[in-house]
Protein backbone atom coordinates (compact mmCIF):
# COMPACT_ATOMS: atom_id res chain seq x y z
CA UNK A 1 0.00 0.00 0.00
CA UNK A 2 0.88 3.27 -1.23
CA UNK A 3 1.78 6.23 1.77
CA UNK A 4 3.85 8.76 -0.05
CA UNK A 5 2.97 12.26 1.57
CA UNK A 6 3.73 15.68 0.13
CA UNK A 7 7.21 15.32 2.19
CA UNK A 8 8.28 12.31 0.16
CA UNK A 9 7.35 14.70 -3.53
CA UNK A 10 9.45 17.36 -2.45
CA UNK A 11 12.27 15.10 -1.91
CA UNK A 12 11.98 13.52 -4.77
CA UNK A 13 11.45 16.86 -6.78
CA UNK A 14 14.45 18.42 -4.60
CA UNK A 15 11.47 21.41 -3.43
CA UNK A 16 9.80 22.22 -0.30
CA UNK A 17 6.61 20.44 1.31
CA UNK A 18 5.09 24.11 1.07
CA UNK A 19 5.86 24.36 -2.80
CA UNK A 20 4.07 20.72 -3.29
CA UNK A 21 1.31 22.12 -1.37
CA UNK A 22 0.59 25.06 -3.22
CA UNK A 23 0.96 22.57 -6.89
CA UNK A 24 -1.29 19.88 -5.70
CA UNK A 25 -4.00 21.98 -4.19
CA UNK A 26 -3.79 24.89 -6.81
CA UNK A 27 -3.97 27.37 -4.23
CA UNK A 28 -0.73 30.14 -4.05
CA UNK A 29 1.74 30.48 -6.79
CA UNK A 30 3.91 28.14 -7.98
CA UNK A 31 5.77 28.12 -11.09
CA UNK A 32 4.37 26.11 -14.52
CA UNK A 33 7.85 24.23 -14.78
CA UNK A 34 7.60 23.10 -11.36
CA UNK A 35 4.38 22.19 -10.96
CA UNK A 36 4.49 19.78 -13.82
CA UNK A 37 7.10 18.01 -12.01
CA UNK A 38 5.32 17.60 -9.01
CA UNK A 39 2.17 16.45 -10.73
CA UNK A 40 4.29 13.54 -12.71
CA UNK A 41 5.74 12.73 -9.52
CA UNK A 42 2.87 12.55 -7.47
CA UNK A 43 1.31 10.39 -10.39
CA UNK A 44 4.42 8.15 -10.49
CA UNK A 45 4.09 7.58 -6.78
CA UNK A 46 0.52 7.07 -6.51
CA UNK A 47 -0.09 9.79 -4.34
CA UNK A 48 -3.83 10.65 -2.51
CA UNK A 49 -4.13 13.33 0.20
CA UNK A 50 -5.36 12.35 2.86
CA UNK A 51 -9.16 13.04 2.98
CA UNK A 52 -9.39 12.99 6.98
CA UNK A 53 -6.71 15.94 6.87
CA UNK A 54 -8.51 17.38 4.51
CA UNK A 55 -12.12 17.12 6.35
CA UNK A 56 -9.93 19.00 9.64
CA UNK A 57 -8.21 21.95 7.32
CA UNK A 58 -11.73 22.26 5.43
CA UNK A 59 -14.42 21.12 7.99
CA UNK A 60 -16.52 19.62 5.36
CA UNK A 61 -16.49 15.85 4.87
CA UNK A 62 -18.20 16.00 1.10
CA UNK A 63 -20.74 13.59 2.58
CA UNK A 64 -24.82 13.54 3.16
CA UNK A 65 -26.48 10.86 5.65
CA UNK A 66 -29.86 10.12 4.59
CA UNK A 67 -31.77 8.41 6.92
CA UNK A 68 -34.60 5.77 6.06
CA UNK A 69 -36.96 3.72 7.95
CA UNK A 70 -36.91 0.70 5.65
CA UNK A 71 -34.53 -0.07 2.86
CA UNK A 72 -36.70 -2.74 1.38
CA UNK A 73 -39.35 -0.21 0.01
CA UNK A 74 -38.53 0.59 -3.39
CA UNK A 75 -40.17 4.21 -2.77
CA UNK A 76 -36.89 5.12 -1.30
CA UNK A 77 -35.34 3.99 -4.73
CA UNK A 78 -36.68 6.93 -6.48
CA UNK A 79 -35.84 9.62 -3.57
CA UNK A 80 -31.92 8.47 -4.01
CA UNK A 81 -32.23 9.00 -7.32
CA UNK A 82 -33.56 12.67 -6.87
CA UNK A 83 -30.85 12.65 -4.10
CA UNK A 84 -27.89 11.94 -5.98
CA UNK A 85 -29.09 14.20 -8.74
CA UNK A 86 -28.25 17.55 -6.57
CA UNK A 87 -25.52 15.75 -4.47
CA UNK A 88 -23.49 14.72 -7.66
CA UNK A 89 -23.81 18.17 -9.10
CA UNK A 90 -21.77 19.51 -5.93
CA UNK A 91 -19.57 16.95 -5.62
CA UNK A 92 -20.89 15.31 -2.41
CA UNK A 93 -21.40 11.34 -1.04
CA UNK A 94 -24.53 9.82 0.75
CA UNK A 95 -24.67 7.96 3.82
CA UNK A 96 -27.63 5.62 3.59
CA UNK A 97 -28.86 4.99 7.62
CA UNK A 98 -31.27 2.13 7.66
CA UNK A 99 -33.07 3.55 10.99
CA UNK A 100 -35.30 0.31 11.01
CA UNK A 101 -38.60 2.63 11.95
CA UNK A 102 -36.94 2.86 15.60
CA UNK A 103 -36.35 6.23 17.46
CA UNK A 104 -33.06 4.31 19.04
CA UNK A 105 -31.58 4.00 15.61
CA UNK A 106 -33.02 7.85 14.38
CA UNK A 107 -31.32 9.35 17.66
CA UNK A 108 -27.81 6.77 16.38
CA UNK A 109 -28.52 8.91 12.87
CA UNK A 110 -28.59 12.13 14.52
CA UNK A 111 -25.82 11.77 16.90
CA UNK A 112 -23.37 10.51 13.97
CA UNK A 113 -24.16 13.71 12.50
CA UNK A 114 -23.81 15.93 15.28
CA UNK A 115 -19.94 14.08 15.44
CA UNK A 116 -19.27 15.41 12.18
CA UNK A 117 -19.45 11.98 9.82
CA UNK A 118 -21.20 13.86 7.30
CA UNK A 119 -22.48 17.78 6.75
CA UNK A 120 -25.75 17.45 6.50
CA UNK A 121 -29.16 15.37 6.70
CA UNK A 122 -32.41 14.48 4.99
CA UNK A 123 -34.39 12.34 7.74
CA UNK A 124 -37.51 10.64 6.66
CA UNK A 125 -39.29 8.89 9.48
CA UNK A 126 -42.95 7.94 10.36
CA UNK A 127 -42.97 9.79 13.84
CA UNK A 128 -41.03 12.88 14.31
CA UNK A 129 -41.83 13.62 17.73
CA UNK A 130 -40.41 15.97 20.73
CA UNK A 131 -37.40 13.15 21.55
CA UNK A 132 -36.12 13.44 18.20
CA UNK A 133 -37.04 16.71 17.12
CA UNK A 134 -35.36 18.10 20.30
CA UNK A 135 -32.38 16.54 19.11
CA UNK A 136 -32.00 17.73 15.29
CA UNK A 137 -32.54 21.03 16.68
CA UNK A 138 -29.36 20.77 19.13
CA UNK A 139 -27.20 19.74 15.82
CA UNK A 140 -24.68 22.78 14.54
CA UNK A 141 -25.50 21.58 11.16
CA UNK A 142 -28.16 21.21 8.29
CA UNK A 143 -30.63 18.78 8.38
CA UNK A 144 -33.98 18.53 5.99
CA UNK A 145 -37.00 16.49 7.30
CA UNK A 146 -39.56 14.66 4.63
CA UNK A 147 -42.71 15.59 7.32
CA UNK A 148 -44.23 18.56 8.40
CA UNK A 149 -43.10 19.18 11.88
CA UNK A 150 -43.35 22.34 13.93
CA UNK A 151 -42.32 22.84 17.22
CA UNK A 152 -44.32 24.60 19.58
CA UNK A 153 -41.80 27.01 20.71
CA UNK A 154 -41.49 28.23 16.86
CA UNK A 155 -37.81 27.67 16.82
CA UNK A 156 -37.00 25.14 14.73
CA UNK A 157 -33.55 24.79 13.17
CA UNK A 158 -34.00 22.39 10.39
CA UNK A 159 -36.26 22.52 6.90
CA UNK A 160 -38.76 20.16 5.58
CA UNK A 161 -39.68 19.21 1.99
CA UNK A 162 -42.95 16.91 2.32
CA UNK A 163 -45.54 15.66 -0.30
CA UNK A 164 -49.35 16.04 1.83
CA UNK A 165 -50.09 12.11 2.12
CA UNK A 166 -53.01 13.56 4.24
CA UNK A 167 -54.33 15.15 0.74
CA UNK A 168 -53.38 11.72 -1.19
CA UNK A 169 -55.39 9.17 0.89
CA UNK A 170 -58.43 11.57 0.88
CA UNK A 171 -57.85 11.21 -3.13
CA UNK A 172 -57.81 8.22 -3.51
CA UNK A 173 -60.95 7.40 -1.60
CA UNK A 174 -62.90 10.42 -3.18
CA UNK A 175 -62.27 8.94 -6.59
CA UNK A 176 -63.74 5.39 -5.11
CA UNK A 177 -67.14 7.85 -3.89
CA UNK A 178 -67.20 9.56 -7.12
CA UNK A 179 -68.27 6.09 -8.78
CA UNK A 180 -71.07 5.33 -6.49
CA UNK A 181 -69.25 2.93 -3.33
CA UNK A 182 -70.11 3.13 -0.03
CA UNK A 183 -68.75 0.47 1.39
CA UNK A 184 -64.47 0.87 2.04
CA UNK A 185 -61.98 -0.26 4.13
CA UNK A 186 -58.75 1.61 4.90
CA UNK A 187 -55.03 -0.31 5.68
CA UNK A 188 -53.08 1.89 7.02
CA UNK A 189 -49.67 2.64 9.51
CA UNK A 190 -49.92 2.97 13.41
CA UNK A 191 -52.31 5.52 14.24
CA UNK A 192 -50.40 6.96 17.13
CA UNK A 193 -47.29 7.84 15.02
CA UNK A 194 -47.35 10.99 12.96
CA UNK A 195 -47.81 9.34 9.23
CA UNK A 196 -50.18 6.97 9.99
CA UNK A 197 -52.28 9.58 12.09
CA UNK A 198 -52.44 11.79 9.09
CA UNK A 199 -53.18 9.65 6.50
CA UNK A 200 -56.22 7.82 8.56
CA UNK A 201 -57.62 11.21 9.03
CA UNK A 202 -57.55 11.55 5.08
CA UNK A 203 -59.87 8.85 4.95
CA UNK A 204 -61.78 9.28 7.62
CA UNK A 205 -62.45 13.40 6.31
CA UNK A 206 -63.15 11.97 2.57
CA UNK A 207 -65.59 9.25 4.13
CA UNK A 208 -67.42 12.02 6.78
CA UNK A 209 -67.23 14.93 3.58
CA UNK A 210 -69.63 12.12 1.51
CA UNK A 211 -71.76 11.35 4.56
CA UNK A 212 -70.70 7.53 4.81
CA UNK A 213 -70.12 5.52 7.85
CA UNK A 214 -66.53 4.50 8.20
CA UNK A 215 -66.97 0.55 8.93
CA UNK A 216 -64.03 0.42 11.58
CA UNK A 217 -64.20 -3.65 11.04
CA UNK A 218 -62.49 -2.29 8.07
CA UNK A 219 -60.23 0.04 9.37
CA UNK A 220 -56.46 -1.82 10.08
CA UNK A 221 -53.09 -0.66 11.22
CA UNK A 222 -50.34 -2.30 9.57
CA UNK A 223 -46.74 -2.60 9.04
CA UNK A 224 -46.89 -0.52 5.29
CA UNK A 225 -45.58 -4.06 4.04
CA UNK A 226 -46.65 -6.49 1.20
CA UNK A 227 -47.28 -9.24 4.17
CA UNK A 228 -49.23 -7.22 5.84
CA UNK A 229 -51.35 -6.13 3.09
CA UNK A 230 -52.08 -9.70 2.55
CA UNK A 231 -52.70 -10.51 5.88
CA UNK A 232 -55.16 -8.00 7.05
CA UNK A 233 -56.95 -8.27 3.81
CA UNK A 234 -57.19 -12.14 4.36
CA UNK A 235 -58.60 -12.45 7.43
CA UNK A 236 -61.37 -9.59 5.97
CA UNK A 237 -62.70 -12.19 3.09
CA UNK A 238 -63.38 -14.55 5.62
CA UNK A 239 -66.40 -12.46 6.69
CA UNK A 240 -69.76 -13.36 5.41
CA UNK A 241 -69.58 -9.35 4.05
CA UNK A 242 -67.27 -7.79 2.41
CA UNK A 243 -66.23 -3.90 1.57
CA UNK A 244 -66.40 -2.99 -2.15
CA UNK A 245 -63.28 -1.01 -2.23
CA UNK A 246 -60.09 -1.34 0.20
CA UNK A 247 -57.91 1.90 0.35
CA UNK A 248 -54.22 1.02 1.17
CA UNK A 249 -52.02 3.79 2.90
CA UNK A 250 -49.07 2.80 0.17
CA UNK A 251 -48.63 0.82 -2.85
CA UNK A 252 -46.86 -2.48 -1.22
CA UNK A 253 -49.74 -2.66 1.12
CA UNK A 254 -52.29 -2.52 -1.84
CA UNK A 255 -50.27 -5.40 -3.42
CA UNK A 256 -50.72 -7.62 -0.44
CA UNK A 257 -54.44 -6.79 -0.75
CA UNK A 258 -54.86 -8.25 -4.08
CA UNK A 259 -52.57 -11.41 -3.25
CA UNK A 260 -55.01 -11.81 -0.62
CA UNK A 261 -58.58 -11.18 -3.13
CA UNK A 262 -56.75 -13.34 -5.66
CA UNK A 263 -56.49 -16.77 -3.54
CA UNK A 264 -59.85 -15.97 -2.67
CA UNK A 265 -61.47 -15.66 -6.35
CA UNK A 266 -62.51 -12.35 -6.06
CA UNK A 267 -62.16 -10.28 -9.24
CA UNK A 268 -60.68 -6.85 -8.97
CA UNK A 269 -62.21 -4.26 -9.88
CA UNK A 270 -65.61 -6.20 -10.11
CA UNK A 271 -65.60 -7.62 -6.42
CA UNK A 272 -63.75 -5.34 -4.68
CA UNK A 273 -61.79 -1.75 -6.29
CA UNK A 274 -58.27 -1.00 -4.75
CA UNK A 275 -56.43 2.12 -4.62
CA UNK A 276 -52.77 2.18 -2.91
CA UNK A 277 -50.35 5.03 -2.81
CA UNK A 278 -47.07 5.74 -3.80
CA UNK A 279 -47.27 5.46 -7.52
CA UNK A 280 -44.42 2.43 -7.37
CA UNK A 281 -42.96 1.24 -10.89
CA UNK A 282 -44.44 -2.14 -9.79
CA UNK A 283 -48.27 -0.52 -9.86
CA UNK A 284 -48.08 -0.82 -13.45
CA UNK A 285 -47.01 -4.02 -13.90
CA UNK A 286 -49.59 -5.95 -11.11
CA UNK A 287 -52.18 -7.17 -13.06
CA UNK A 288 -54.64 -5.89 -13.00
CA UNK A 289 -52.61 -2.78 -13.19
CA UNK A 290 -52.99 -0.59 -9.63
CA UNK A 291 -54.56 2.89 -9.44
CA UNK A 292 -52.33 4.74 -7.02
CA UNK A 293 -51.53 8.03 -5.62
CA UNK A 294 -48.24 9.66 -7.02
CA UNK A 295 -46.22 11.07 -3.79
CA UNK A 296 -43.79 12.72 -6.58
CA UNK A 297 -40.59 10.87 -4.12
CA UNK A 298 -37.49 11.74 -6.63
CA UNK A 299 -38.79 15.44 -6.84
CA UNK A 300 -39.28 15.13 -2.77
CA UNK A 301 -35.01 13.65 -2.83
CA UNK A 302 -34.07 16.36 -5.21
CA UNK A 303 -35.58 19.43 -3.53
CA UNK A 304 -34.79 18.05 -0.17
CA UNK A 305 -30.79 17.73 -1.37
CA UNK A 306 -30.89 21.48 -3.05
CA UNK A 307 -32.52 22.57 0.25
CA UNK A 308 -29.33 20.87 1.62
CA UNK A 309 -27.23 22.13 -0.41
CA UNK A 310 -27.91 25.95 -0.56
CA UNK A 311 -28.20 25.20 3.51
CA UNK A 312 -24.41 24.24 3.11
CA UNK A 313 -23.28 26.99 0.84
CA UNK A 314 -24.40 29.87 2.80
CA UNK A 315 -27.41 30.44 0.30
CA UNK A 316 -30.17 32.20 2.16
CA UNK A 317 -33.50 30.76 2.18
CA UNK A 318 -36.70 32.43 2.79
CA UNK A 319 -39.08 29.68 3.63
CA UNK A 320 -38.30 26.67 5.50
CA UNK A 321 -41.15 24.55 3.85
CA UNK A 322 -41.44 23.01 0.39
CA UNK A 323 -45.08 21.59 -0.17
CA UNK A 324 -45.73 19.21 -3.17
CA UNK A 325 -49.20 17.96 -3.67
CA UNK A 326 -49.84 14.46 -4.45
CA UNK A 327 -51.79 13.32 -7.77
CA UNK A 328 -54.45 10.27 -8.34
CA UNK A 329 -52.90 8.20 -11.08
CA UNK A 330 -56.05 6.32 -12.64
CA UNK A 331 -55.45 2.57 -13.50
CA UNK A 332 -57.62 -0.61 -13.93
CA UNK A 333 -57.43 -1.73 -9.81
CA UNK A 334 -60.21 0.97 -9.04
CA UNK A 335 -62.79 1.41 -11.85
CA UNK A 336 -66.38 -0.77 -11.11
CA UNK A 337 -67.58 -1.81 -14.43
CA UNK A 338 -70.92 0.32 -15.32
């Protein structure tokens, strides 16, 4: 292994550590003639600064953490992509944190940052709350969260770029309404955590707004996983009767749904219409194909990073809030024949 420093250039170029210095990093003069020697000679020797020297002169690591609650869900796919879009542009590294939808490992995420592993954050979990909150706002550095959160006290120190999922779910089951069913069940997260609180309540608004009963026999909390999709929608067709439509809080949820209508014989969109959310490459390719709510996810990464980014660079910001709205994407899953 290679460990030539600057010290072992200049001796080999017969100049000072200083005068390598100023040739490699292209700050402070140094003379063409030169230069070009200590460039072939650092090439010959296989020379590469030392990037934790670097991070102490500069105080910037060139690195992003980007915290997830569950690497398995492709919709985190498309927010890397949108991610590494802006980060690429300025030159900088992720840090993907698999947070495993547990404060422990969120407050682990936060405290790597606040020890200077990377410059910045984009956190996306299902329950910012005061623990966590509390400490992202005691970090001396940039962080971006993918909810709406707002502290009492009004002094928040980080930004958010969110898509309103509250909006989406209250989409989806308006567009079920609009054609004439009553009768729908909702799968969604745990109630008592921020995400799944909010999207419930878009359900629950959408159901109250048409004047229909929400039939909380049909109203599950879930794990927003194909498995539990299937499950909860399993032990539903066992009943003697049945909703006509099933909303799913995302798309892998919806997925397990129609596993679960499919070993049973029940046609979709004919025996029961399904809507999920999320707008996953995979919703077109179920059969039959699923009508889902777009969440826009690689334009939430790519603001989110830019957010970061001018954050960073000392680019002022008015607002700390970046709202995208959600949009019903129309497929065969959800439209009753007639």
């Amino acid at each position: 292994m290679d460990n030539n420093t600057i010290y072992h250039i200049a001796e080999r170029v017969g100049v000072s550590p200083s005068t390598v210095s100023r040739a490699l990093s292209g700050r402070g003069y140094c003379g063409q003639k030169t230069k070009s020697r200590i460039l072939a000679a650092a090439k010959e020797m296989n020379y590469a600064p030392v990037s934790a020297a670097q991070i102490l002169k500069m105080r910037q690591t060139k690195k992003i953490i980007f915290a997830v609650p569950d690497i398995c869900n492709p919709f985190y796919f498309d927010m890397i992509n949108g991610i590494n879009q802006v980060l690429e542009e300025h030159g900088y590294l992720m840090i993907l944190f698999y947070t495993k939808h547990s404060l422990k490992e969120e407050l682990k995420a936060i405290q790597n940052l606040k020890e200077k592993v990377a410059d910045g954050m984009i956190m996306v979990s299902f329950n910012f709350n005061d623990e966590n909150i509390d400490a992202i706002n005691a970090v001396q550095a940039p962080v971006v969260l993918t909810n709406k959160y707002v502290s009492p006290e009004g002094e928040d120190r980080f930004d958010y770029v969110y898509t309103d999922t509250y909006h989406g779910i209250k989409l989806g089951t308006e567009h079920l309404i609009a054609q004439g069913i009553e009768r729908i069940g909702y799968i969604g997260g745990n109630s008592s955590e921020q995400t799944g609180y909010q999207r419930l309540c878009g359900f629950r608004d959408a159901m109250d707004k048409a004047g229909l009963p929400v039939l909380y026999d049909y109203v599950a909390e879930s794990d927003y996983t194909e498995n539990g999709g299937y499950t909860t929608a399993k032990s539903w067709l066992q009943r003697s009767e049945l909703p006509e439509a099933i909303v799913a809080a995302n798309d892998l949820l919806a997925i397990g749904v129609m596993k679960a209508c499919e070993e049973a014989a029940l046609r979709i969109p004919e025996d029961i219409a399904i809507v999920g959310m999320d707008n996953l490459d995979i919703a077109s390719r179920v059969h039959p194909k699923l009508t889902s709510v777009s969440l826009v996810q690689e334009e939430i990464g790519r603001r989110s990073a830019q957010v970061l980014m001018d954050r960073l660079q000392g680019i002022p910001r008015v607002e700390g809030e970046i709202k995208l709205m959600p949009r019903l994407v129309v497929r065969h899953s959800s439209i009753r024949p007639g």
